[in-house]
Protein backbone atom coordinates (compact mmCIF):
# COMPACT_ATOMS: atom_id res chain seq x y z
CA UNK A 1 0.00 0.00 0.00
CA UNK A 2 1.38 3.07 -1.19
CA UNK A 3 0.59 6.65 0.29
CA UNK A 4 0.03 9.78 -2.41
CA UNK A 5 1.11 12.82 -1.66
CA UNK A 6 -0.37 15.17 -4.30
CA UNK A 7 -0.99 18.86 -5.14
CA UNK A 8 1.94 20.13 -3.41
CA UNK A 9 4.99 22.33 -4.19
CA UNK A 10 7.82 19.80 -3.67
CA UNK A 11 11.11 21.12 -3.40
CA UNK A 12 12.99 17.71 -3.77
CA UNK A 13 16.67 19.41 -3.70
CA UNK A 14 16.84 20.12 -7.41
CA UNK A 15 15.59 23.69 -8.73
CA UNK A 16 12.66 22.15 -10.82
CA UNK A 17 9.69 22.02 -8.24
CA UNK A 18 7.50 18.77 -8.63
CA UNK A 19 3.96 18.65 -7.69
CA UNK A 20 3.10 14.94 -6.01
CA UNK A 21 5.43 12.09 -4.95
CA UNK A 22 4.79 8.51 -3.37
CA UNK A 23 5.88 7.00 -0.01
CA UNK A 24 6.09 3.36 0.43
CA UNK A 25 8.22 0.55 3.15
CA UNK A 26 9.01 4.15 4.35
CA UNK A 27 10.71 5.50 1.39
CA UNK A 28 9.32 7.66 -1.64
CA UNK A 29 9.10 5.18 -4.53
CA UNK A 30 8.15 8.12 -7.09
CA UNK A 31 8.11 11.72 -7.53
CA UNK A 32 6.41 13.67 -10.34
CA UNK A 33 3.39 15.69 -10.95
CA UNK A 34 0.04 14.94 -9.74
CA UNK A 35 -1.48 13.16 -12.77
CA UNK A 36 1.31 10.90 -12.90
CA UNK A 37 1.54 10.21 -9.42
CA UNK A 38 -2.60 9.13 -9.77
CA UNK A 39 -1.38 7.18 -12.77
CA UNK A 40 -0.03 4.69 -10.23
CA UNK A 41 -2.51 4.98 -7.76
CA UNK A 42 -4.06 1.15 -6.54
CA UNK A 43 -7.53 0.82 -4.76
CA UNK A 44 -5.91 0.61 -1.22
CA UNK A 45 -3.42 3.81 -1.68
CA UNK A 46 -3.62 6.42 0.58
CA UNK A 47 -4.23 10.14 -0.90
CA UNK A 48 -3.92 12.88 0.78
CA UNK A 49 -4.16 16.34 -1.24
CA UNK A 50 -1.32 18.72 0.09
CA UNK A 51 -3.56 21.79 -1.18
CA UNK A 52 -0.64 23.57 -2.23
CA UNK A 53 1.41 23.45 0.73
CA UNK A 54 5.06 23.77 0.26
CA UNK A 55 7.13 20.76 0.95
CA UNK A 56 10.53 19.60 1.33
CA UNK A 57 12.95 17.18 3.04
CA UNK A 58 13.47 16.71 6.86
CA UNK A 59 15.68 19.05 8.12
CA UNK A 60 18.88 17.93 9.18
CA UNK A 61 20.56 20.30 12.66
CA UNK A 62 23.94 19.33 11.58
CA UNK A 63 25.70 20.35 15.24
CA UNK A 64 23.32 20.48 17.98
CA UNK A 65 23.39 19.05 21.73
CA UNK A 66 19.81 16.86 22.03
CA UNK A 67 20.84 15.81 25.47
CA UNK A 68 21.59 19.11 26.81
CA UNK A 69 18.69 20.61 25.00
CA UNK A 70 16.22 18.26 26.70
CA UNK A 71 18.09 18.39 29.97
CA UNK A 72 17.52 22.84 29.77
CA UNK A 73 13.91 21.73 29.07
CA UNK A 74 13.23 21.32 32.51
CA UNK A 75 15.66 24.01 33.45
CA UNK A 76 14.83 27.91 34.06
CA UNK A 77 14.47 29.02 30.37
CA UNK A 78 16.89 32.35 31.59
CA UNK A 79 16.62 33.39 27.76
CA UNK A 80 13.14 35.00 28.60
CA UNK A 81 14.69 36.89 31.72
CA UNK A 82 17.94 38.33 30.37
CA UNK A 83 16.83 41.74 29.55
CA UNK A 84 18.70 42.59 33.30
CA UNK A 85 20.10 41.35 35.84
CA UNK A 86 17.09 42.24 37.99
CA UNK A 87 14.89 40.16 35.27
CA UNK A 88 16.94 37.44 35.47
CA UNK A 89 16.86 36.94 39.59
CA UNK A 90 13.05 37.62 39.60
CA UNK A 91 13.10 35.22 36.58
CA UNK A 92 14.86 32.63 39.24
CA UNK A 93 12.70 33.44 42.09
CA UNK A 94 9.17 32.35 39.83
CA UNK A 95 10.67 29.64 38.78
CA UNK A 96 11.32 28.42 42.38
CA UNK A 97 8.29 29.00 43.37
CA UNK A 98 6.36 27.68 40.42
CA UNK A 99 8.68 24.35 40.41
CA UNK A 100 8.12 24.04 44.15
CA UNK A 101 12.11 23.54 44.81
CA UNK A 102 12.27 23.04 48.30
CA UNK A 103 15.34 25.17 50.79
CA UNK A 104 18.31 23.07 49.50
CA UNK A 105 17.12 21.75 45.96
CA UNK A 106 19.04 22.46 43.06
CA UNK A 107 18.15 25.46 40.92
CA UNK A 108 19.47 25.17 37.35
CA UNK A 109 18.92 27.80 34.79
CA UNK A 110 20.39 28.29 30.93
CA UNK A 111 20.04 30.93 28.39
CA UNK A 112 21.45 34.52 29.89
CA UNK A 113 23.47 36.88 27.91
CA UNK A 114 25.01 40.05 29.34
CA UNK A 115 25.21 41.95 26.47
CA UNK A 116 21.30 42.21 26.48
CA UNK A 117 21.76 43.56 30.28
CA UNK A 118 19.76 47.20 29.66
CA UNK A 119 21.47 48.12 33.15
CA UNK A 120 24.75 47.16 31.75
CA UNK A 121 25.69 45.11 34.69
CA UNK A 122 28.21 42.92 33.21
CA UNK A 123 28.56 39.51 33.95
CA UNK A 124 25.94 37.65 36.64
CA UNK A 125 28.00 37.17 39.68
CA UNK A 126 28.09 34.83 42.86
CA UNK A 127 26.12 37.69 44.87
CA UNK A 128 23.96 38.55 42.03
CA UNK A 129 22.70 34.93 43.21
CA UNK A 130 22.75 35.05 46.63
CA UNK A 131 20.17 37.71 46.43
CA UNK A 132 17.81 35.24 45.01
CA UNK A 133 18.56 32.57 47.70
CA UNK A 134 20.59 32.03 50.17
CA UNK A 135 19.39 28.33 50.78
CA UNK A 136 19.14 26.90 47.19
CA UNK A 137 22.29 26.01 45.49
CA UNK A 138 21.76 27.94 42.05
CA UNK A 139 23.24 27.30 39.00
CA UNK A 140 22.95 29.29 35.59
CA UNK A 141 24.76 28.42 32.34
CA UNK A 142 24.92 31.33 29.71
CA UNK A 143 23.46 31.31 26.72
CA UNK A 144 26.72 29.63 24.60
CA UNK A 145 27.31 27.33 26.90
CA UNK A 146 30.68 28.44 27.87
CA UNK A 147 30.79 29.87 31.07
CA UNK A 148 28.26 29.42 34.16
CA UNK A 149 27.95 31.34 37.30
CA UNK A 150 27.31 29.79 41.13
CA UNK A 151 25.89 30.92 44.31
CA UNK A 152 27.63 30.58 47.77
CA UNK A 153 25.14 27.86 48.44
CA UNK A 154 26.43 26.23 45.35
CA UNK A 155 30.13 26.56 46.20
CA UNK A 156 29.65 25.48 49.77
CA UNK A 157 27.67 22.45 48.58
CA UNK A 158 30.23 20.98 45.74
CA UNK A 159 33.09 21.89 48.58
CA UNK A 160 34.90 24.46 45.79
CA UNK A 161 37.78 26.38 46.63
CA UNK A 162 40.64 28.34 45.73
CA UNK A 163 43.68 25.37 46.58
CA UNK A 164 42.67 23.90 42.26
CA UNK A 165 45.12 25.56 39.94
CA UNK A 166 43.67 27.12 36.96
CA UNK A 167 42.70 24.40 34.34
CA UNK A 168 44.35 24.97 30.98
CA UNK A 169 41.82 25.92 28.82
CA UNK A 170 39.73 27.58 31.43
CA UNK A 171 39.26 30.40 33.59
CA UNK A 172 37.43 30.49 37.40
CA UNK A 173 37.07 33.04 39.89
CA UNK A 174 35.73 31.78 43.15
CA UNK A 175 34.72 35.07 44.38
CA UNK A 176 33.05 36.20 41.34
CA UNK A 177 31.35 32.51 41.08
CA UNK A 178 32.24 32.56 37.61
CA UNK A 179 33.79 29.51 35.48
CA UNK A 180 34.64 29.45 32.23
CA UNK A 181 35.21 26.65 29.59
CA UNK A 182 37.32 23.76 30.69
CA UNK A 183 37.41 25.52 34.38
CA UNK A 184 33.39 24.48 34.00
CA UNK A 185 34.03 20.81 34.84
CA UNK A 186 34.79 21.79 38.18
CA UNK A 187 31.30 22.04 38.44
CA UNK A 188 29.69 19.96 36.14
CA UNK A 189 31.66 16.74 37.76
CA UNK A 190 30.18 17.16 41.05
CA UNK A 191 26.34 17.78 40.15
CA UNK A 192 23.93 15.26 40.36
CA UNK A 193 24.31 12.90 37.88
CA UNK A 194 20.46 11.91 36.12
CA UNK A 195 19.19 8.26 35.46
CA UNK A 196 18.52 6.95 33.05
CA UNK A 197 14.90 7.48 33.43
CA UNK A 198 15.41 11.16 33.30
CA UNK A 199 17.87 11.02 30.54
CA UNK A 200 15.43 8.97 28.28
CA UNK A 201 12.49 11.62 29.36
CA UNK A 202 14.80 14.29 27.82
CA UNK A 203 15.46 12.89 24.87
CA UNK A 204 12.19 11.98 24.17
CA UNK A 205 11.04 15.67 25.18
CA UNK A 206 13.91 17.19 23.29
CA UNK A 207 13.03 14.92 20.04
CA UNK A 208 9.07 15.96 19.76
CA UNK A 209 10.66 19.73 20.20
CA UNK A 210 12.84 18.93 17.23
CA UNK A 211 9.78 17.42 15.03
CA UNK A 212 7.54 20.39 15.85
CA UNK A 213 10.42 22.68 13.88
CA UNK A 214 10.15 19.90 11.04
CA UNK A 215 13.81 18.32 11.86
CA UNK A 216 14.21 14.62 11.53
CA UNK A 217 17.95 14.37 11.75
CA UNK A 218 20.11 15.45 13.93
CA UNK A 219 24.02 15.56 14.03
CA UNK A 220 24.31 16.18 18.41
CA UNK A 221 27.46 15.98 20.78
CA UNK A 222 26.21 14.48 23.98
CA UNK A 223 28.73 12.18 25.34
CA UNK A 224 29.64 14.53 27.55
CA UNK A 225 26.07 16.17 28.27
CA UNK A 226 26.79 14.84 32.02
CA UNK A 227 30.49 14.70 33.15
CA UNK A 228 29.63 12.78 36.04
CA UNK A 229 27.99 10.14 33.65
CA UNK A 230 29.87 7.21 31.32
CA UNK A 231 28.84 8.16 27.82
CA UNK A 232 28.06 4.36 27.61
CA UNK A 233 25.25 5.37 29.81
CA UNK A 234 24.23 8.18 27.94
CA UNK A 235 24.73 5.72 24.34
CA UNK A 236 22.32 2.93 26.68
CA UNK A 237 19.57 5.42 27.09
CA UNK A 238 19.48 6.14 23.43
CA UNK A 239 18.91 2.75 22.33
CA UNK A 240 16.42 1.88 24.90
CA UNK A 241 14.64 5.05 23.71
CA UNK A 242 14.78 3.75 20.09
CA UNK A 243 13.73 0.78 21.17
CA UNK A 244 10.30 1.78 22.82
CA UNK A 245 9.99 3.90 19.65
CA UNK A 246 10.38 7.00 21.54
CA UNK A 247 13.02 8.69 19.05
CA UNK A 248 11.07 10.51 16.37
CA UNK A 249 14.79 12.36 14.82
CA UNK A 250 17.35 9.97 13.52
CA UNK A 251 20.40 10.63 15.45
CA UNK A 252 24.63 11.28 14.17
CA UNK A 253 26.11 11.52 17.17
CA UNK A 254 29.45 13.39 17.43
CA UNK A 255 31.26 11.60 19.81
CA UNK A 256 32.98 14.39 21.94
CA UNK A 257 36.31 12.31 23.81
CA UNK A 258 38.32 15.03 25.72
CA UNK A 259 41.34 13.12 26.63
CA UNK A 260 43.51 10.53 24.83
CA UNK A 261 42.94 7.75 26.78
CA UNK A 262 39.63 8.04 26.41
CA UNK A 263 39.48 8.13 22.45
CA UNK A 264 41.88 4.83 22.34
CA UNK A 265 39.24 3.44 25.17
CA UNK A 266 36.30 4.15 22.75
CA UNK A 267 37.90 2.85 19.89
CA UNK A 268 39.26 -0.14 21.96
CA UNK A 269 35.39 -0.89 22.49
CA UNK A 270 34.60 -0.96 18.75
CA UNK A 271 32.98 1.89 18.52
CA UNK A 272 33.64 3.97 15.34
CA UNK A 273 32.34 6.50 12.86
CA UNK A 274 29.12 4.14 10.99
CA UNK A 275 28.40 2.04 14.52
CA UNK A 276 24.82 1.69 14.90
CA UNK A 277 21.77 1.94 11.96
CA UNK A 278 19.63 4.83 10.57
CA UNK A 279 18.06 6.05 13.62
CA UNK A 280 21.60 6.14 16.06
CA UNK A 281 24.99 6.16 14.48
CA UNK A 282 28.24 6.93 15.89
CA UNK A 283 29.63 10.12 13.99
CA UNK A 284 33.06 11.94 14.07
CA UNK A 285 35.29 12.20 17.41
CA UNK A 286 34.05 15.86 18.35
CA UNK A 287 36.21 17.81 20.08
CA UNK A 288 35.72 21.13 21.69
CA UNK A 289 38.49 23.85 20.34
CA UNK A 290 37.95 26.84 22.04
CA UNK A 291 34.99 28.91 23.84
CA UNK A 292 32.61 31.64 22.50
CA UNK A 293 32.52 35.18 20.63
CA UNK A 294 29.66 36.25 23.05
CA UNK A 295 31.89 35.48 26.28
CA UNK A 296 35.35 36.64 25.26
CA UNK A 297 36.88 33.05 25.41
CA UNK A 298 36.93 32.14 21.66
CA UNK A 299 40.68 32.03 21.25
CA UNK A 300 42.12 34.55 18.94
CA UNK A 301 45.15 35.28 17.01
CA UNK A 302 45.13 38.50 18.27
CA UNK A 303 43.81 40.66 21.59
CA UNK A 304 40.05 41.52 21.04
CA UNK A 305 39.41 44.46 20.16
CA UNK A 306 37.08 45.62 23.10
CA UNK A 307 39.42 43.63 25.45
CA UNK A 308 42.91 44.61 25.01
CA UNK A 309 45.21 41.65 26.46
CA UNK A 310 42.61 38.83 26.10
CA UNK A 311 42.87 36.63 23.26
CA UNK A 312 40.47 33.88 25.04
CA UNK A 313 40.96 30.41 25.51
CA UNK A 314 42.28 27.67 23.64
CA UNK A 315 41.29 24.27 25.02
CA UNK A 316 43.59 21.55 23.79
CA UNK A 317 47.74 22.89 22.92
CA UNK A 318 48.87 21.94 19.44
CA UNK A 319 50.20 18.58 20.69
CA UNK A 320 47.12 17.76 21.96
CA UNK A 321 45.23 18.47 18.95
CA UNK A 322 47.84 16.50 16.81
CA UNK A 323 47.93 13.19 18.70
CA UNK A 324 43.99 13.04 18.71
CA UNK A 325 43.50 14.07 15.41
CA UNK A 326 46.29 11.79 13.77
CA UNK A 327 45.07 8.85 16.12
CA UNK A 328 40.93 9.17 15.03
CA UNK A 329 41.54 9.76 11.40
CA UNK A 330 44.50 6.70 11.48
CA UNK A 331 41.69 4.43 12.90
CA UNK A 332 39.33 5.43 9.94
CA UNK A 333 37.00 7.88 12.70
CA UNK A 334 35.57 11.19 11.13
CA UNK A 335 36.28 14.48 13.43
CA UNK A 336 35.30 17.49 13.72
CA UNK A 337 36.15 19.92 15.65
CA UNK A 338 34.84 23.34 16.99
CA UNK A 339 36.55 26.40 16.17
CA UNK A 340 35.02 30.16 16.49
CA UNK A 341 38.41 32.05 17.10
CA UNK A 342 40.85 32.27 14.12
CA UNK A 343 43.35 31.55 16.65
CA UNK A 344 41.83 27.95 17.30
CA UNK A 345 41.35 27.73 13.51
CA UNK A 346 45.15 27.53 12.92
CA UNK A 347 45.96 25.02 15.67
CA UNK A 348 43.25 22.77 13.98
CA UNK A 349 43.83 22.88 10.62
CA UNK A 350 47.68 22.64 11.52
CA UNK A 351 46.17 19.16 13.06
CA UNK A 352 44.32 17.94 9.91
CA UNK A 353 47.54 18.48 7.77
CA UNK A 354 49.32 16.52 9.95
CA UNK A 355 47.21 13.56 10.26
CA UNK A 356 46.32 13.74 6.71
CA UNK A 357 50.03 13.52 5.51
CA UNK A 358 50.74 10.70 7.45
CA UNK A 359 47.53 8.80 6.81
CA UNK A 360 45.64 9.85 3.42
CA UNK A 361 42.50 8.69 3.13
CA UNK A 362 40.12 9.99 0.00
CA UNK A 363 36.79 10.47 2.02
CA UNK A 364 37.62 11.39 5.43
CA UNK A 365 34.50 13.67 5.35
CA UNK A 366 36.24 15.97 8.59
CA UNK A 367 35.65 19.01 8.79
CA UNK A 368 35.29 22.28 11.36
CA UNK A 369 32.43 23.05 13.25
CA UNK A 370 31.19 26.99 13.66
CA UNK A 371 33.66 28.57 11.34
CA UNK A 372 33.08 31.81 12.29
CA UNK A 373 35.75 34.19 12.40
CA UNK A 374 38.17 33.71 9.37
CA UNK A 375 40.79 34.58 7.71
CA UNK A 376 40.94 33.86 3.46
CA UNK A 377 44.28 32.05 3.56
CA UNK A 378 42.29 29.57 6.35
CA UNK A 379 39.29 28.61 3.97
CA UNK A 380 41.92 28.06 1.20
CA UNK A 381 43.45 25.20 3.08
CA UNK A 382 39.76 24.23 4.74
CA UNK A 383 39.20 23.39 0.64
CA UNK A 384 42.81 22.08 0.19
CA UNK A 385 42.22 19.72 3.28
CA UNK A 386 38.87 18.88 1.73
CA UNK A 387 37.21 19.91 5.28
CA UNK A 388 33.33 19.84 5.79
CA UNK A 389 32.05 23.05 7.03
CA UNK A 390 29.70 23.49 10.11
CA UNK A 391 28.09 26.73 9.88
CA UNK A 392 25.15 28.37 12.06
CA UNK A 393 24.18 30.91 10.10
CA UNK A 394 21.46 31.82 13.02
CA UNK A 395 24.31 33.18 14.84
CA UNK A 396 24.00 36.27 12.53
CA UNK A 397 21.02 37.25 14.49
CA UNK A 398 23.22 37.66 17.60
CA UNK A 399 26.90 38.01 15.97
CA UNK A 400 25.81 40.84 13.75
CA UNK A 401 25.53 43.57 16.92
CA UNK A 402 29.17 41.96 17.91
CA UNK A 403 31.73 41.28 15.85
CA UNK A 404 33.11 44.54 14.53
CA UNK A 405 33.58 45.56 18.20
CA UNK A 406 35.32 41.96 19.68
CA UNK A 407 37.38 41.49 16.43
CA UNK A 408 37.73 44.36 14.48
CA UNK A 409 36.82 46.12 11.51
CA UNK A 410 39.85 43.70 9.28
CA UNK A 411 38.83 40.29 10.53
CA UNK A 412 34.84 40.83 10.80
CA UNK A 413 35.32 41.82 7.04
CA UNK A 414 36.83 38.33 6.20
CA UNK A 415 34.48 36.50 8.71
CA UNK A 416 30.97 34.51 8.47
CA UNK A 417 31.92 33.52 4.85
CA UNK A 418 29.53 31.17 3.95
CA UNK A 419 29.68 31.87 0.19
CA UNK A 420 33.34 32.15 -0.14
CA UNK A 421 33.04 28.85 1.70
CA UNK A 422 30.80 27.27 -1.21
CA UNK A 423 32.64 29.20 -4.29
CA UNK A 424 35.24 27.49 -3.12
CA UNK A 425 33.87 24.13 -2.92
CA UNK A 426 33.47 23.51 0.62
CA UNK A 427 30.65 21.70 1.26
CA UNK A 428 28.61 23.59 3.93
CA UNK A 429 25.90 22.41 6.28
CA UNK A 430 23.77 24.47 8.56
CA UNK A 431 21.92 24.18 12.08
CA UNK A 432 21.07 25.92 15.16
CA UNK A 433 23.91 24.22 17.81
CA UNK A 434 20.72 24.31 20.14
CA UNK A 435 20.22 25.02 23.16
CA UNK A 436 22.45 27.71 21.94
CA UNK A 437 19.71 28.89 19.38
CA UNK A 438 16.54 26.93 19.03
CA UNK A 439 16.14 24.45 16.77
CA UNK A 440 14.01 26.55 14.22
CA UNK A 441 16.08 26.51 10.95
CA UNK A 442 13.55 28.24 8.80
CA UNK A 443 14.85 31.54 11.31
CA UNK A 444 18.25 30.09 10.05
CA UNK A 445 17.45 29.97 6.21
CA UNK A 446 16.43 33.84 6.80
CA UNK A 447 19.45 35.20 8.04
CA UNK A 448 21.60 32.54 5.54
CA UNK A 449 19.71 34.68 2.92
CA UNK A 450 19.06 38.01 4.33
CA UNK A 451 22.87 38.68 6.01
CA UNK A 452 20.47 40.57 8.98
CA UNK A 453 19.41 39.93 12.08
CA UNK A 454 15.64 38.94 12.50
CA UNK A 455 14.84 42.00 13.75
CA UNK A 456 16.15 43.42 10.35
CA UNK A 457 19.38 45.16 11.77
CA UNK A 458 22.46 44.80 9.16
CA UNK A 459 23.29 43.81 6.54
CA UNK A 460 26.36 42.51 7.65
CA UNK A 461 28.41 41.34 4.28
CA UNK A 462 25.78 40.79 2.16
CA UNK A 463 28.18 39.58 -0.39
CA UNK A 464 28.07 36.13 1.84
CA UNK A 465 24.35 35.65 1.65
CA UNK A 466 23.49 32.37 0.15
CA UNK A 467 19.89 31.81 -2.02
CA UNK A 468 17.23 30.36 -0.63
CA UNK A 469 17.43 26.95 -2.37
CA UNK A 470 21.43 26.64 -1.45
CA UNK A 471 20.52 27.27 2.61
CA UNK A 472 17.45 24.54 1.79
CA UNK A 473 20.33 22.77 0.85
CA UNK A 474 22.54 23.56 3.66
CA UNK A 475 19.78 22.43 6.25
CA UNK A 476 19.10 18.87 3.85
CA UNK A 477 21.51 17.65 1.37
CA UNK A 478 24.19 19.08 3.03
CA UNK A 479 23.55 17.87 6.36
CA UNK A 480 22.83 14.44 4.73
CA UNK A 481 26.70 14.48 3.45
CA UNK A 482 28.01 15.30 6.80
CA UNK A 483 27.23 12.20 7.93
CA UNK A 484 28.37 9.75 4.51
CA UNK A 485 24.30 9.79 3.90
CA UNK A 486 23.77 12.01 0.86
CA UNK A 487 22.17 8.76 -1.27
CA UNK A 488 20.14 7.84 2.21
CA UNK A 489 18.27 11.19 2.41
CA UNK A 490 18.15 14.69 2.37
CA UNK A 491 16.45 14.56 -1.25
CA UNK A 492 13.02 13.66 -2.04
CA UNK A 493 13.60 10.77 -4.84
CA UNK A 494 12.92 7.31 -5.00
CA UNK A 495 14.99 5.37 -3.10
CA UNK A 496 15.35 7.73 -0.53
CA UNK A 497 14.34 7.40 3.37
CA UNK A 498 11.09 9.69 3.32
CA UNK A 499 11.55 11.97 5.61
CA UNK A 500 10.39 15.62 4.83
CA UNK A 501 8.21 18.64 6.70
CA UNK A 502 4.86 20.19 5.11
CA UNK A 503 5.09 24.09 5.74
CA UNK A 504 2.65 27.06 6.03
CA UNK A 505 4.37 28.85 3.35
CA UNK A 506 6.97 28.71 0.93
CA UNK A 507 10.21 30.26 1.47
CA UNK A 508 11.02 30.24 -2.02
CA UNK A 509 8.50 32.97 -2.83
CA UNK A 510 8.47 34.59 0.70
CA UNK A 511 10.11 37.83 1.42
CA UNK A 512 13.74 36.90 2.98
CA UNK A 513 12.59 38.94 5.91
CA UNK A 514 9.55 36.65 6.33
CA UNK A 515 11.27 33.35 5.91
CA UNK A 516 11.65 32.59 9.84
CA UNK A 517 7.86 33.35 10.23
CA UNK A 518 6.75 30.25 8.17
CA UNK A 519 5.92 26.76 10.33
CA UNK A 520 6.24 23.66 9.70
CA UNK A 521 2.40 21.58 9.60
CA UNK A 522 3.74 18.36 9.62
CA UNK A 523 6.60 16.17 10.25
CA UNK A 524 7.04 12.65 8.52
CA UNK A 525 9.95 10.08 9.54
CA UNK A 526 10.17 7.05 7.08
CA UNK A 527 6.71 7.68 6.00
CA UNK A 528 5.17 8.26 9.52
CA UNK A 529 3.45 11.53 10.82
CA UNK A 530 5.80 12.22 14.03
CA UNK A 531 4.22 15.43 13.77
């Protein structure tokens, strides 16, 4: 039994839109227009008359953080009280209340970002959070993800102090309450770790989010989600979730390994880029580069412009980056790595070279993950290194009011070069790296097209906007090749797994300002409504 999809305006990947297409065994089988699709219709098919509606495939997030994402689903959402510091503590205080959280219960929180402080109070501090409570230990993560900020409660709880030397890669100030990057697993290892129960309940949560945006794939770095928790915990709670039929977004994960030892112990087990089927597979060795733009710790080549004498932080030294780098690609493993300073950018493409000289390989399929601020001599050897690129072109909505003032006038003129990126031949995917941004990639598509914010400041080098079909592309096709699965999906056309999203417009004919106000209707994984 077949089921007809007809009427529509199919984008299948290819500029020529098609009107109708067939799903069956959860695959499309044929794609045409609507007369020939009924051509092949039996008595049991299935019709159902898409009225117009646009259509395309699934999108694919191609670096997000599911896990975490879920896990600041039942956190304080901190990105709806950031608008002051006095907005985020009464933001705190209902939440305590409203949860219930008993004198000594954990307070967690995620989303804050100073530079939308009106007061222009500067970085939440440990007092900032005493004022809220004195008896909960609180805990809020900034918006990036790179630096979090405790109470006293906190500190006293998870038995902190000054006597730890400062973690390369990192940055903490007791007094302050403030940790930054690397310095953050301080923290992190001595939370409460969640069961599995809980970390099933976020995925689940966390994958219906994803479906109501119209993504069915997802390329997400969660290993170390919990650093008090064995990834094979974590990898356990995905396919018992699978199992029960609870994941509704077909999972790549990008397997983020901080140490040596632990790489070689991963490998050891058999795992490896391919382990797993089409709903969890085992992606590149991730690994974390350097910190934010927003927080000053993306590591530079030179000071920051608004911070004379900070080039922020680097996270692994050159040797570091070598040995994991040559050892992954050596055992056949994809990586990729995140890099948002140009500083960072250097060390890892000095990495790539390395382990690609001493172990060629023609479809490595590696690449760099953010690729934000750039210099042209660093996407010439991104192409001559054949390296995938990882953008985010949401990040314009936030990076736009930035970048001139951390970096520069010189380097934010060379920077967020997504077309240079594809006139070179780079191939370029897109996503949200959510819980950073939300997982909404038609907001994405906009700014990928309009080089503005989505409140319409900008444009900020126009010159790098793509089309509309190549950021469809970037969020499909694209994503699809990140992860070796460009003949798997990521098109509609026979043979392919059909997943795709019904919207309320079509971005193709929409303003580019309007773009991020079209919603998905429906959501379809391997021929079933997940949404």
């Amino acid at each position: 039994m077949k089921h007809l999809f007809i009427n529509g305006t199919i984008f299948t990947g290819e500029e020529a839109l098609q009107q109708a297409f067939a799903v069956e065994d959860g695959r499309f089988t044929a794609v045409g227009s609507t007369g020939e699709l009924l051509a092949l219709r039996r008595d049991d098919d299935i019709v159902t008359d898409l009225e117009g509606r646009f259509v395309c495939a699934g999108f694919n997030d191609s670096h997000m953080h599911l896990l975490n994402y879920g896990f600041a689903m039942t956190c304080c959402d901190l990105m709806q009280h950031t608008s002051s510091i006095t907005d985020l503590q009464e933001g705190l205080r209902a939440f305590i209340a409203a949860r219930g959280i008993a004198p000594g219960g954990w307070v967690r929180g995620r989303g804050w970002n100073q530079d939308y402080f009106a007061d222009g109070h500067g970085l939440p501090t440990r007092a900032d959070l005493d004022a809220v409570s004195a008896e909960h230990p609180i805990c809020i993560v900034r918006c990036c993800g790179h630096c979090l900020v405790v109470n006293s409660r906190a500190i006293e709880l998870l038995e902190l102090n000054e006597d730890a030397p400062q973690p390369y890669g990192g940055h903490y100030d007791l007094a302050a309450g403030l940790f930054e990057d690397s310095a953050m697993s301080m923290v992190y290892t001595r939370l409460p770790a969640p069961t599995r129960g809980e970390l099933k309940a976020m995925l689940r949560s966390a994958s219906a989010a994803l479906n109501r945006c119209g993504v069915t794939s997802c390329q997400t770095d969660d290993l170390c989600a919990f650093e008090n928790l064995d990834y094979e915990e974590i990898i356990a709670a995905y396919r018992e979730l699978q199992h029960e039929g609870g994941l509704t977004v077909r999972v790549y994960e990008q397997a983020q390994l901080p140490t040596l030892e632990g790489l070689r112990g991963f490998l050891a087990k058999g795992y490896n880029t391919g382990w797993g089927d089409d709903m969890f597979r085992i992606g590149p060795l991730k690994m974390l580069g350097d910190g934010s733009l927003g927080a000053r710790t993306a590591f530079l080549r030179e000071d920051y412009a608004d911070a004379p004498g900070q080039r922020g932080l680097a996270i692994f030294t050159q040797q570091q980056f070598d040995d994991m780098v040559s050892l992954a690609h050596a055992s056949g493993m994809q990586v990729a790595i995140h890099a948002i300073g140009d500083g960072v950018l250097d060390r890892v493409l000095n990495a790539y070279e390395k382990a690609f000289s001493a172990c060629p390989r023609a479809d490595h399929r590696s690449g760099v993950v953010h690729v934000q601020i750039t210099r042209p001599e660093q996407l010439r050897r991104m192409r001559e290194l054949n390296l995938h690129a990882y953008i985010q072109s949401i990040f314009l909505d936030y990076d736009i009011n930035i970048v001139e003032s951390r970096v520069g006038s010189e380097v934010a003129g060379t920077s967020y070069a997504f077309h240079t990126m594809k006139e070179l031949g780079l191939h370029v995917s897109n996503g949200t790296d959510c819980p950073v941004e939300m997982p909404v990639a038609l907001r994405g598509i906009q700014c990928a097209v309009t080089r503005r914010t989505l409140s319409g400041k900008g444009p900020y080098r126009p010159e790098e906007a793509m089309t509309v079909p190549e950021a469809l592309r970037s969020y499909t096709i694209e994503g699809a090749h990140a992860s070796f699965e460009e003949n798997v999906k990521g098109h509609i056309a026979p043979g392919y797994l059909a997943d795709f999203t019904v919207l309320d417009g079509d971005p193709l004919s929409a303003a580019p300002e309007r773009i991020g106000d079209i919603h998905p209707l429906q959501t379809w994984l391997g021929g079933k409504q997940v949404y």
